[in-house]
Protein backbone atom coordinates (compact mmCIF):
# COMPACT_ATOMS: atom_id res chain seq x y z
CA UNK A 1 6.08 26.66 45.53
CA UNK A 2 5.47 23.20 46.32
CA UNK A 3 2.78 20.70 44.37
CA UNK A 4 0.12 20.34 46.22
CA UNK A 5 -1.70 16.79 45.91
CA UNK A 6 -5.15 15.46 46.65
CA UNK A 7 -5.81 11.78 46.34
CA UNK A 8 -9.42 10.73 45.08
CA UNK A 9 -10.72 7.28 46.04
CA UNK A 10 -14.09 5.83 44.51
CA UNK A 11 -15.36 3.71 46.98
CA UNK A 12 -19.22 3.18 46.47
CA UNK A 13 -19.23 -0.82 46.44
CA UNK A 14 -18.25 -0.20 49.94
CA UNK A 15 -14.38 -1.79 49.14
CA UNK A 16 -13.01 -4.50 51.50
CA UNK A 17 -9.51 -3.41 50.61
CA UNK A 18 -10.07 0.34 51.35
CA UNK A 19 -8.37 -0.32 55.24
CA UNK A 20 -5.46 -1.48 53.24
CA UNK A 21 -5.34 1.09 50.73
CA UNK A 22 -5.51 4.35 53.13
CA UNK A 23 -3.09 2.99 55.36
CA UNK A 24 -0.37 2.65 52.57
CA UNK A 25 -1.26 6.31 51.03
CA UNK A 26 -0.58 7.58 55.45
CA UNK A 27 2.31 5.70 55.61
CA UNK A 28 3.92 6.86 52.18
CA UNK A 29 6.67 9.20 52.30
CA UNK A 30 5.25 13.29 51.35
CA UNK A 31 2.52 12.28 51.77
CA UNK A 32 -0.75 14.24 50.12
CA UNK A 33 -2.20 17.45 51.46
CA UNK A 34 -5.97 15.80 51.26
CA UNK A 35 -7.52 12.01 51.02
CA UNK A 36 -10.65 11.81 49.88
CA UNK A 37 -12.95 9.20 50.09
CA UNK A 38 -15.80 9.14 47.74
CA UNK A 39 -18.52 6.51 49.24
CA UNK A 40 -21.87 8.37 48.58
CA UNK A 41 -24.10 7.94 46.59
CA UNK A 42 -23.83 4.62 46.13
CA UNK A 43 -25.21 3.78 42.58
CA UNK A 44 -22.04 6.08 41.47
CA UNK A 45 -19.66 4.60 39.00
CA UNK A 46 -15.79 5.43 39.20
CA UNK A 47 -16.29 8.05 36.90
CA UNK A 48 -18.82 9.62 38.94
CA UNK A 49 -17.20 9.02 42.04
CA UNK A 50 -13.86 10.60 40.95
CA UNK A 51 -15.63 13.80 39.37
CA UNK A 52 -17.21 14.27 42.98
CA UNK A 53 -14.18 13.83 44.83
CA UNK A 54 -12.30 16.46 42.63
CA UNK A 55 -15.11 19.29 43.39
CA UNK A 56 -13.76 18.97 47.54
CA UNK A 57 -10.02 20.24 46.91
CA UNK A 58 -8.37 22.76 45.47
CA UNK A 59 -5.37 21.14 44.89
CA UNK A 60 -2.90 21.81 42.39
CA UNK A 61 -2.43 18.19 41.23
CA UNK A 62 -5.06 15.15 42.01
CA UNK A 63 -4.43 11.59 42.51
CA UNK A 64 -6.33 8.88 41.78
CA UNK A 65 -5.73 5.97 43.25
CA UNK A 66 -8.58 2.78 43.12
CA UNK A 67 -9.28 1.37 46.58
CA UNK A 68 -7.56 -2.09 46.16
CA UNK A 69 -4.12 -0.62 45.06
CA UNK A 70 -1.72 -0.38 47.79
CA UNK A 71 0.84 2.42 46.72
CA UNK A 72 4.48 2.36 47.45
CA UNK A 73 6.25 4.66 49.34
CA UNK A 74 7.74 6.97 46.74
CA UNK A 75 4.52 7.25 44.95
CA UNK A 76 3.94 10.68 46.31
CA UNK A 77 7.04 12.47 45.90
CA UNK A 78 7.77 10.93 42.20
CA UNK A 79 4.43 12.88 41.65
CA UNK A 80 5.02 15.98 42.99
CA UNK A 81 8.72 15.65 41.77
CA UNK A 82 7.44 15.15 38.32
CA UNK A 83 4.94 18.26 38.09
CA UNK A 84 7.39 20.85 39.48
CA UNK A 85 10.14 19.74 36.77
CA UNK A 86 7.77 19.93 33.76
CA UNK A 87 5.35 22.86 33.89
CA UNK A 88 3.91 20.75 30.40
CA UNK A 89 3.07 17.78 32.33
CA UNK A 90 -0.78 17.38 32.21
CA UNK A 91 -1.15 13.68 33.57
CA UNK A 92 1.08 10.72 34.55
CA UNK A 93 0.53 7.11 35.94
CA UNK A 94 2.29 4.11 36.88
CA UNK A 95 1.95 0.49 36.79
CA UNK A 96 0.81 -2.34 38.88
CA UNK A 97 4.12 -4.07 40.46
CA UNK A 98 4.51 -7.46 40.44
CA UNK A 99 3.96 -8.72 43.95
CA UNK A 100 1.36 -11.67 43.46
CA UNK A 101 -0.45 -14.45 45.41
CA UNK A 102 1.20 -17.46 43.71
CA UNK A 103 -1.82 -19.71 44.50
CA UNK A 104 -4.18 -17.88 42.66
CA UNK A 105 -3.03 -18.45 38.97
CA UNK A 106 -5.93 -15.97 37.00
CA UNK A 107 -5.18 -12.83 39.22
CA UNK A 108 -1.62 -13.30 39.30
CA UNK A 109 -1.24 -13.93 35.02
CA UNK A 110 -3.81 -10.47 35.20
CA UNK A 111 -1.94 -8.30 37.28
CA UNK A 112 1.12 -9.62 35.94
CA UNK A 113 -0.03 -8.96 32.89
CA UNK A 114 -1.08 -5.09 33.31
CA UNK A 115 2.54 -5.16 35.14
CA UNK A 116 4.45 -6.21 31.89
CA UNK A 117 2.39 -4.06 29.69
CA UNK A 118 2.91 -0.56 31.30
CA UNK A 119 6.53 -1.44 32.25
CA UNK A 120 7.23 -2.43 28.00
CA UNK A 121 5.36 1.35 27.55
CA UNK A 122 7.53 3.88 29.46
CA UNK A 123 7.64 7.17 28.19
CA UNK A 124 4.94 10.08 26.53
CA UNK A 125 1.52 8.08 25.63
CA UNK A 126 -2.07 9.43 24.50
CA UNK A 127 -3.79 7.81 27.00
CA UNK A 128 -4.23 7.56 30.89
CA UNK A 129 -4.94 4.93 33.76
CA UNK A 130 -7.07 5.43 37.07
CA UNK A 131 -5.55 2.89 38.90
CA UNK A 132 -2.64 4.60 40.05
CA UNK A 133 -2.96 8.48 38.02
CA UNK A 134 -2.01 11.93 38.54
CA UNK A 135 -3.62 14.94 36.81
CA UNK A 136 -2.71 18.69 36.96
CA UNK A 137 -6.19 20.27 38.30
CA UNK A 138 -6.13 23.02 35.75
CA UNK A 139 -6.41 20.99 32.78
CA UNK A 140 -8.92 17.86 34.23
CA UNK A 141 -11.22 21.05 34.48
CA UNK A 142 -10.85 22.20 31.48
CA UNK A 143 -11.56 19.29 29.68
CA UNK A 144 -14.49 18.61 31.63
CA UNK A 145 -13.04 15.53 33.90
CA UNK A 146 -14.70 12.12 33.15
CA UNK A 147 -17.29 11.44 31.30
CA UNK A 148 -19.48 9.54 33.82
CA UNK A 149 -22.76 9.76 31.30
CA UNK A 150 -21.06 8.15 28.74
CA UNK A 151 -19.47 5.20 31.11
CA UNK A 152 -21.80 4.61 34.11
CA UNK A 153 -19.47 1.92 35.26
CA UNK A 154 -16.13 0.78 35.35
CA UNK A 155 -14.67 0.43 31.76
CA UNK A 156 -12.61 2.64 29.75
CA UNK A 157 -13.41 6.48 31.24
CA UNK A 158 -9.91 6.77 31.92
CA UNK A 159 -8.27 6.00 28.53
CA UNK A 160 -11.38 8.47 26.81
CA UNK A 161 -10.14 10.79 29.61
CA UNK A 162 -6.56 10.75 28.13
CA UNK A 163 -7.32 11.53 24.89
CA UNK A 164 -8.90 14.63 25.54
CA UNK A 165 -6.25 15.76 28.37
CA UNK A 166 -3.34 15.03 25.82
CA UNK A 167 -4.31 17.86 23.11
CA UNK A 168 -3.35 19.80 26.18
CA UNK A 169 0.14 19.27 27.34
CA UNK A 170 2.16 16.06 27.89
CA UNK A 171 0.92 12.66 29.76
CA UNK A 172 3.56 10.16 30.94
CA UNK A 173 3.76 6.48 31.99
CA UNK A 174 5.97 6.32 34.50
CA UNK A 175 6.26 2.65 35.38
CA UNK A 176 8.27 3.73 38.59
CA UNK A 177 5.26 4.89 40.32
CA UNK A 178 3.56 1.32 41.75
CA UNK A 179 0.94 -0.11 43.64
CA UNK A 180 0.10 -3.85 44.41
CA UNK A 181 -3.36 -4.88 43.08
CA UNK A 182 -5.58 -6.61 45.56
CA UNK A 183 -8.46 -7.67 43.49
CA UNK A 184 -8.94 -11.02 43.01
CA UNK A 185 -9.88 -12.15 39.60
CA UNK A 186 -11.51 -15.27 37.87
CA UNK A 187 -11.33 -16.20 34.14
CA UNK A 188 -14.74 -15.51 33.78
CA UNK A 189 -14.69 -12.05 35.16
CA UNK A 190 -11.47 -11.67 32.71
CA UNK A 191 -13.06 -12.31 29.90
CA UNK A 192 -16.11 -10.45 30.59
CA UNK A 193 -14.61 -7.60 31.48
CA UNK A 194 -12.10 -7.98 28.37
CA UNK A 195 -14.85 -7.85 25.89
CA UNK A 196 -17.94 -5.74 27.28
CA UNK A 197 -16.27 -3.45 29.80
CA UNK A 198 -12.43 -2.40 27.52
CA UNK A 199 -12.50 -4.37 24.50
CA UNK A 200 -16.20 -3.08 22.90
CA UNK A 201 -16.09 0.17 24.43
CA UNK A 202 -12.42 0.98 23.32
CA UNK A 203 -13.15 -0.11 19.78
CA UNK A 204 -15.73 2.76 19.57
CA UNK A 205 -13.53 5.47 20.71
CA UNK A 206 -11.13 4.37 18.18
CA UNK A 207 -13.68 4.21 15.40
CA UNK A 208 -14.66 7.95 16.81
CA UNK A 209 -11.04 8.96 17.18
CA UNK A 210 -10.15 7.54 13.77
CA UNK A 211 -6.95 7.02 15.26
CA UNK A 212 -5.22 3.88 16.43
CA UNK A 213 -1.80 4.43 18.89
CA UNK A 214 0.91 2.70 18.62
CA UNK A 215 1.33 1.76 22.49
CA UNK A 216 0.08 0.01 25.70
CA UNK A 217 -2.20 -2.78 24.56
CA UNK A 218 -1.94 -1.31 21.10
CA UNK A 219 1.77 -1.90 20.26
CA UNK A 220 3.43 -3.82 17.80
CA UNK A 221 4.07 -6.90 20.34
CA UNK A 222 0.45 -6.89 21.59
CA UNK A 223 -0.74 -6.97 17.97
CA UNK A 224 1.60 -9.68 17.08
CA UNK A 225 -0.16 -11.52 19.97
CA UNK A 226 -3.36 -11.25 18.50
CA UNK A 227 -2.38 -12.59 15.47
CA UNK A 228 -0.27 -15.79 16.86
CA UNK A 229 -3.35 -16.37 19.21
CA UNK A 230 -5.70 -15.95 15.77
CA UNK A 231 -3.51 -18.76 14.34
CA UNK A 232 -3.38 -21.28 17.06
CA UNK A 233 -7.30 -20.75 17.34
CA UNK A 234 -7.60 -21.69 13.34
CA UNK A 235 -5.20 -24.46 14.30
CA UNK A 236 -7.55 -26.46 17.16
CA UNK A 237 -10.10 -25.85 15.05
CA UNK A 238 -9.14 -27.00 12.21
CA UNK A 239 -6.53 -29.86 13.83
CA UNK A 240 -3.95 -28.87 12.98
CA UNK A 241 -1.89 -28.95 16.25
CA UNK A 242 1.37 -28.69 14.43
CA UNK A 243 0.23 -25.08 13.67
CA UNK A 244 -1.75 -24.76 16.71
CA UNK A 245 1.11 -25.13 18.57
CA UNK A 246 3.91 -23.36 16.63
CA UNK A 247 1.69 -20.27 17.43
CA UNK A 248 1.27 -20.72 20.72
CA UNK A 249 4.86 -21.05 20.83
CA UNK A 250 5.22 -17.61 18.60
CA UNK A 251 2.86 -15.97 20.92
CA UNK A 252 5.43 -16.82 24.03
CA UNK A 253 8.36 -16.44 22.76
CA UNK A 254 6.72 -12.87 21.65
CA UNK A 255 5.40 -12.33 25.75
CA UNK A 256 8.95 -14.04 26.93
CA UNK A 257 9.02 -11.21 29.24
CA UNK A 258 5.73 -12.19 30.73
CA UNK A 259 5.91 -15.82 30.87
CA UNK A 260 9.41 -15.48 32.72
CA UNK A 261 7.51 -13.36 35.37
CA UNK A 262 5.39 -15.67 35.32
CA UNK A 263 7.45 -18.56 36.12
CA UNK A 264 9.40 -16.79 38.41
CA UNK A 265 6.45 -15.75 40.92
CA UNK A 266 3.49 -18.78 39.78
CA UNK A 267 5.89 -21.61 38.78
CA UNK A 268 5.78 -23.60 36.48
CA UNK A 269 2.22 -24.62 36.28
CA UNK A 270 1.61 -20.70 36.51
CA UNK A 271 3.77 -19.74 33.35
CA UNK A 272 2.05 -23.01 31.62
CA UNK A 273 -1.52 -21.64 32.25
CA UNK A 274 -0.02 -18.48 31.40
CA UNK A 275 -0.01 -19.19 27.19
CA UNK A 276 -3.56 -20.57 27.39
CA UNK A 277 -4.51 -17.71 29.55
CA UNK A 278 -2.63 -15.17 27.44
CA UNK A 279 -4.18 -16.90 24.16
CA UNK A 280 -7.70 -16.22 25.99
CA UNK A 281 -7.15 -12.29 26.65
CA UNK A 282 -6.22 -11.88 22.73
CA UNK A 283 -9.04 -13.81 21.23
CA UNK A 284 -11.41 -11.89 23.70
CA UNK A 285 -10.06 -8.88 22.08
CA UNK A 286 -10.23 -9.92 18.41
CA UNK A 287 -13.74 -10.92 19.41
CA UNK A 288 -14.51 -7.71 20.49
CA UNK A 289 -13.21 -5.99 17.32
CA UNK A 290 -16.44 -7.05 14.97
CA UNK A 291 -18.77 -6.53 18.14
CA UNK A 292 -17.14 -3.04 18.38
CA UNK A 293 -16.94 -1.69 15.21
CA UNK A 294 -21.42 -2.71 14.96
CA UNK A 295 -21.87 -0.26 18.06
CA UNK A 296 -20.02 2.02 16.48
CA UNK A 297 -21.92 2.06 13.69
CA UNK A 298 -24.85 2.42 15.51
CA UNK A 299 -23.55 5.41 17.68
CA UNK A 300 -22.80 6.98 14.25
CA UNK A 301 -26.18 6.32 12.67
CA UNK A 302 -27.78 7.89 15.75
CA UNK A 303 -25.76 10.85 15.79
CA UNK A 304 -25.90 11.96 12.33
CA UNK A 305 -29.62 11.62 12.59
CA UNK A 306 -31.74 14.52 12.44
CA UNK A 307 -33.99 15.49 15.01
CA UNK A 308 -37.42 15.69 14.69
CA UNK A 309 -39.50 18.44 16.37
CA UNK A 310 -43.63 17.80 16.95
């Protein structure tokens, strides 16, 4: 029997981008048996949104897709393709692709930074993205789908999601499956959403997991980044620009990948402001470790306390 698909859209900020979105997802080829729109109620977070959407199909697979992602054409039949071959298959997602606005230099290093991420990570992982995500309806049930108490907004419902739907079967990155990001980003809305919305939260899962993965923004690269960007930090601040600048220059050569993206779609002023802006996402991440690992504490302290009856 064929896969059937649903695609889930959370759309209560009332999305400029949505036009663009649908008509991609109607256009693709095999395209799903349902698209649902999820604008209502509006104080709804993704998480919300998405759990609501799911309850109006009976589908055997969902897709999520957010509303400024416009999906290739083979998005739909790589799906379907890849949930009738492996009856283990609980989830899989794709990538951003790397189709940019070269005059806007934040968004482009962003999206071109998700791109280079998820395409490094190919293969089995422990966790799952939103964005651009498949899930076998069976087993988002019987975890319980998101956890839209716990994440009221956008943040990190999706990777908390994936641990809990990988102690049931297999999830995938499949950086073949892509959609073009249309949201357009500033550094200030990079770094706050690096620290308060992924970087803090994700911290406490891993604290509560006691478990830290080897991949995505976890890996061995993306660590080493941290630590060159730690070093050209100490550098500035202590003057030293001969060290300040041999780490930046570790930190690229470790993201050569990147900054030759970079170049080729920003130019050269685009793969420049890429190491500063590169150096900015890891610090905002170390930064978020100490903040982190204090809410976590907290969370514990409140959980392992008693209640009290009157």
């Amino acid at each position: 029997m064929p896969v059937s698909l649903a695609v889930v859209i959370p759309a209560t900020d009332d999305p400029p981008t949505l036009d663009r979105c649908l008509a991609a997802i109607s256009a693709a080829a095999d395209p799903p048996t349902e698209i649902i729109v999820v604008d209502e109620p509006r104080s709804a977070g993704p998480a919300e949104a998405r759990n609501e959407g799911v309850t109006e199909t009976t589908a055997d697979v969902v897709v999520f897709i957010d509303s400024d992602v416009v999906v290739r054409p083979d998005v739909f039949a790589r799906i379907r393709a890849a949930f009738a071959e492996s009856e283990d298959l609980v989830a899989i997602f794709g990538s951003y692709d790397d189709l940019v606005a070269p005059d806007e230099i934040v968004a482009g290093f962003r999206n071109l930074l998700h791109h280079t991420v998820h395409q490094r990570s190919a293969g089995d992982v422990r966790s799952f993205w939103a964005g651009l995500g498949a899930v076998r309806r069976a087993a988002f049930d019987a975890v319980g789908g998101f956890d839209a108490e716990r994440y009221p907004l956008s943040s990190i419902e999706d990777v908390e999601l994936g641990g809990r739907l990988v102690e049931r079967g297999r999830i995938v990155l499949d950086p073949r499956l892509r959609g073009t990001h249309l949201k357009r980003w500033t550094l200030s809305s990079m770094v706050r959403t690096d620290f308060g919305r992924r970087g803090v939260p994700w911290v406490v899962l891993l604290v509560e997991q006691r478990a830290i993965p080897a991949t995505l923004n976890l890996g061995a690269r993306e660590r080493g980044s941290a630590l060159a960007a730690l070093v050209a930090f100490y550098g500035l601040v202590r003057r030293r620009p001969v060290v300040a600048a041999a780490a930046l220059l570790a930190g690229a050569a470790l993201n050569h990948d990147l900054i030759t993206l970079l170049h080729r779609n920003l130019g050269v002023r685009g793969a420049i402001a890429g190491v500063g802006l590169h150096t900015i996402h890891q610090l905002t991440a170390v930064a978020a470790v100490p903040a982190g690992l204090v809410q976590a504490r907290g969370v514990m302290r409140i959980g392992s306390t008693p209640a009290r009856r009157r």
